[in-house]
N, C-alpha and C. Protein backbone atom coordinates (compact mmCIF):
# COMPACT_ATOMS: atom_id res chain seq x y z
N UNK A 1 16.23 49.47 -30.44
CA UNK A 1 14.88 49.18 -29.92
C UNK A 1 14.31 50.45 -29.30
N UNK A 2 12.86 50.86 -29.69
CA UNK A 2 12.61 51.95 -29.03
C UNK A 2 11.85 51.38 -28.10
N UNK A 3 11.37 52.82 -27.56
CA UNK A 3 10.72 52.77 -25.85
C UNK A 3 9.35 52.03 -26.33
N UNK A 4 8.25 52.76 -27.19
CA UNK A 4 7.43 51.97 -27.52
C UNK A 4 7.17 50.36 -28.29
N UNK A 5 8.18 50.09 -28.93
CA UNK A 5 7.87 48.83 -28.92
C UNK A 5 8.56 48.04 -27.93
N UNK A 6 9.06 48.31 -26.99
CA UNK A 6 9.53 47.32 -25.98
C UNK A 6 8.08 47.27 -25.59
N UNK A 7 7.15 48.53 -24.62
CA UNK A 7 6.15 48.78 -24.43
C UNK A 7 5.44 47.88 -24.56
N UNK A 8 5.37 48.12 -25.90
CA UNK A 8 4.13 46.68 -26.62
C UNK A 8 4.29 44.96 -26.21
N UNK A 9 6.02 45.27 -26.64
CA UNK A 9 6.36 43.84 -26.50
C UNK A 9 5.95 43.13 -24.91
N UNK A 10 5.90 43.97 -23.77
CA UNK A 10 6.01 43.20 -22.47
C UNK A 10 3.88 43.80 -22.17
N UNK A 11 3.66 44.45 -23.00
CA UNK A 11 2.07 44.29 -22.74
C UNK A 11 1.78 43.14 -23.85
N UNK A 12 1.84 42.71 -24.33
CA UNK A 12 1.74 41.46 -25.73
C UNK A 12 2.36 40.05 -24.35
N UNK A 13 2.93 40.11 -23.79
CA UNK A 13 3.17 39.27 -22.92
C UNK A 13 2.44 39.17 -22.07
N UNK A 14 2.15 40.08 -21.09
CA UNK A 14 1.41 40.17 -20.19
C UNK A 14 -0.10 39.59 -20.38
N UNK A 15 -0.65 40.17 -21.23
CA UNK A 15 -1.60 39.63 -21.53
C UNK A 15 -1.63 38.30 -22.21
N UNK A 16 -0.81 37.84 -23.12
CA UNK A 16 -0.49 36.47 -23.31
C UNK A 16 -0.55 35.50 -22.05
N UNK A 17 0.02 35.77 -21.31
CA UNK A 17 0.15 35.20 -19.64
C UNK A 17 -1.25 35.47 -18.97
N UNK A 18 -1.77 36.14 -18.82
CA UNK A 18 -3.29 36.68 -18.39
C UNK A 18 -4.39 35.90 -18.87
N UNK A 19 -4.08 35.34 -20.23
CA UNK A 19 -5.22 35.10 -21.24
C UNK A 19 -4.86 33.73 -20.61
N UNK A 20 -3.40 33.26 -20.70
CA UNK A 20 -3.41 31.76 -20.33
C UNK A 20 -3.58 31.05 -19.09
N UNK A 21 -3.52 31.55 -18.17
CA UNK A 21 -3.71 31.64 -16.59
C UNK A 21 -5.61 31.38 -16.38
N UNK A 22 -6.18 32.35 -17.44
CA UNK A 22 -7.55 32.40 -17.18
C UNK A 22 -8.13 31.21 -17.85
N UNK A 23 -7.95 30.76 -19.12
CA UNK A 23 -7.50 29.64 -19.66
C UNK A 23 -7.82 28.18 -18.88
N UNK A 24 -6.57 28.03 -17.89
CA UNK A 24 -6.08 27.02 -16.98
C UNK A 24 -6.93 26.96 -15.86
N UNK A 25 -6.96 28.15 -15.65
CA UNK A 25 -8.21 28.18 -14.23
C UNK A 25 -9.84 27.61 -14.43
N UNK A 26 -10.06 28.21 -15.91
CA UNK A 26 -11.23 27.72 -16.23
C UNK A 26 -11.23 26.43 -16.49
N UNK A 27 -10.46 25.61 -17.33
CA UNK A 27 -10.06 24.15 -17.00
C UNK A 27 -10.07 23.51 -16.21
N UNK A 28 -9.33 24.16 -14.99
CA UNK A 28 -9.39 23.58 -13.70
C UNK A 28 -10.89 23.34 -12.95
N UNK A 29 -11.47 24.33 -13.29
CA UNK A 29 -12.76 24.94 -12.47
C UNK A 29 -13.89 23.92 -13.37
N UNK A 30 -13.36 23.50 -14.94
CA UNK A 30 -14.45 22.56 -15.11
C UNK A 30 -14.22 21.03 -15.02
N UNK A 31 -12.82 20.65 -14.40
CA UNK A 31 -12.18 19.25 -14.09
C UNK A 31 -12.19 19.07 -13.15
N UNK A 32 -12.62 19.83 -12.23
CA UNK A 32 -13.09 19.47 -10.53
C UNK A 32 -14.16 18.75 -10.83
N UNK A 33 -15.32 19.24 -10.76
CA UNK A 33 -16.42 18.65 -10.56
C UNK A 33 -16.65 17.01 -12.04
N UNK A 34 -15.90 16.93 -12.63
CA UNK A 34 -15.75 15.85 -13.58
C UNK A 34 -14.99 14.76 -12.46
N UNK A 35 -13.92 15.19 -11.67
CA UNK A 35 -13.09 14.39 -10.81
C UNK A 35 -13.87 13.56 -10.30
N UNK A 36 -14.87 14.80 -8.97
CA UNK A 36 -15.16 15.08 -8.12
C UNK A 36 -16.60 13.02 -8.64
N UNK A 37 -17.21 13.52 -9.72
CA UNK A 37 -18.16 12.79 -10.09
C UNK A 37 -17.45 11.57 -10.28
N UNK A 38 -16.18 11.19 -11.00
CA UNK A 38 -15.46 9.87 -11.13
C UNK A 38 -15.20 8.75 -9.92
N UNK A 39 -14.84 10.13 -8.83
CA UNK A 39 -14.05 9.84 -8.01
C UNK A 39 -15.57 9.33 -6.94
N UNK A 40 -16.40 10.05 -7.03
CA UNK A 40 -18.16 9.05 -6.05
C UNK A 40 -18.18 8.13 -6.58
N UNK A 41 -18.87 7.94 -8.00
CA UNK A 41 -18.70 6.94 -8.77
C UNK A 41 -17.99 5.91 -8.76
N UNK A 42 -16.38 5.62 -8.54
CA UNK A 42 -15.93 5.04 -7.79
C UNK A 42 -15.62 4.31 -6.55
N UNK A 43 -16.42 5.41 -5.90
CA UNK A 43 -16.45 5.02 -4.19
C UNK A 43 -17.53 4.02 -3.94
N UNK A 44 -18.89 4.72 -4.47
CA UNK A 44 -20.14 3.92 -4.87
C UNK A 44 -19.95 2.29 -4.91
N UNK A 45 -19.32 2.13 -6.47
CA UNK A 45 -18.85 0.88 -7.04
C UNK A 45 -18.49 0.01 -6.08
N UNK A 46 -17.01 0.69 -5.04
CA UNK A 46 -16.16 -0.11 -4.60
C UNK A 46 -17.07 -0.55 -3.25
N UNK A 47 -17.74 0.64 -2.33
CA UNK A 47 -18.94 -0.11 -1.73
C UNK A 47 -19.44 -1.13 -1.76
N UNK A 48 -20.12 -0.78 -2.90
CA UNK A 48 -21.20 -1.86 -3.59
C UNK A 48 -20.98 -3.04 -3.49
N UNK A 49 -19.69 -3.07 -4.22
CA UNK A 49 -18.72 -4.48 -3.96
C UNK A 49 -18.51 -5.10 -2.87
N UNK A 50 -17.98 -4.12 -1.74
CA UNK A 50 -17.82 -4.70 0.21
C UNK A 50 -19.07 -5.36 0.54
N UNK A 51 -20.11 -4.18 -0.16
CA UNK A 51 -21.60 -4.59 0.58
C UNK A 51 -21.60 -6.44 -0.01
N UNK A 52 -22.05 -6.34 -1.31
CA UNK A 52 -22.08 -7.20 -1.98
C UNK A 52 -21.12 -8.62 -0.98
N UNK A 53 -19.70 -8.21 -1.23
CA UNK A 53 -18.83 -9.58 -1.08
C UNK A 53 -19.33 -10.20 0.77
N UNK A 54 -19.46 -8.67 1.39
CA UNK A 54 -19.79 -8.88 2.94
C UNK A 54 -21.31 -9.93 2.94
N UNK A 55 -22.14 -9.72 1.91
CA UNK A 55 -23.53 -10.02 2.05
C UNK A 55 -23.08 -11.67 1.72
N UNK A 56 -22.44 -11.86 0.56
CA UNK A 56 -22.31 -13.41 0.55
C UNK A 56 -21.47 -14.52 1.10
N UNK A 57 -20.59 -13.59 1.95
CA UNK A 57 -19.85 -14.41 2.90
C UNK A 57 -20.88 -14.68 4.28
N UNK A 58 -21.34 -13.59 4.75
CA UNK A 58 -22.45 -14.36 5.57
C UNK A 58 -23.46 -15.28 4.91
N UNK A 59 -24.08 -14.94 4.06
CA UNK A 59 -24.90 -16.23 3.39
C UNK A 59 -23.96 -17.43 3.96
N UNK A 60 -23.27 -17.61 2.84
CA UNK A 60 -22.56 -19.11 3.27
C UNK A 60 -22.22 -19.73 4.26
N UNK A 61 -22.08 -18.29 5.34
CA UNK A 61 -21.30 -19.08 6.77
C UNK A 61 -22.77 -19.55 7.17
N UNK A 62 -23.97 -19.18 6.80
CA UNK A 62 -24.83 -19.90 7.27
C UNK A 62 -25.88 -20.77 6.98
């Protein structure tokens, strides 16, 4: 094995790892705010529902 293609071989990595890291981050960075929207959306709903179930249990009690 010479000096230069080891060279290559651990820059061919490096950047393999670099490329995939940036990759993942950008993924990450566009699955936040997808969460972020599920996860109101959800909260909203489940509200809605308290409000809702709270509103017709007083009805009835009166």
């Amino acid at each position: 094995m010479t000096k230069s293609s080891f060279f290559g071989g651990s820059i061919s990595s490096i950047y393999s790892m670099w490329l995939f890291s940036n990759i993942a981050f950008a993924a990450v960075n566009l699955m936040i705010p997808v969460l972020l929207g599920f996860g109101a959306v959800i909260v909203a709903e489940f509200l809605s529902f308290l409000v809702i179930l709270y509103y017709l249990t007083t009805q009835r009690a009166k």
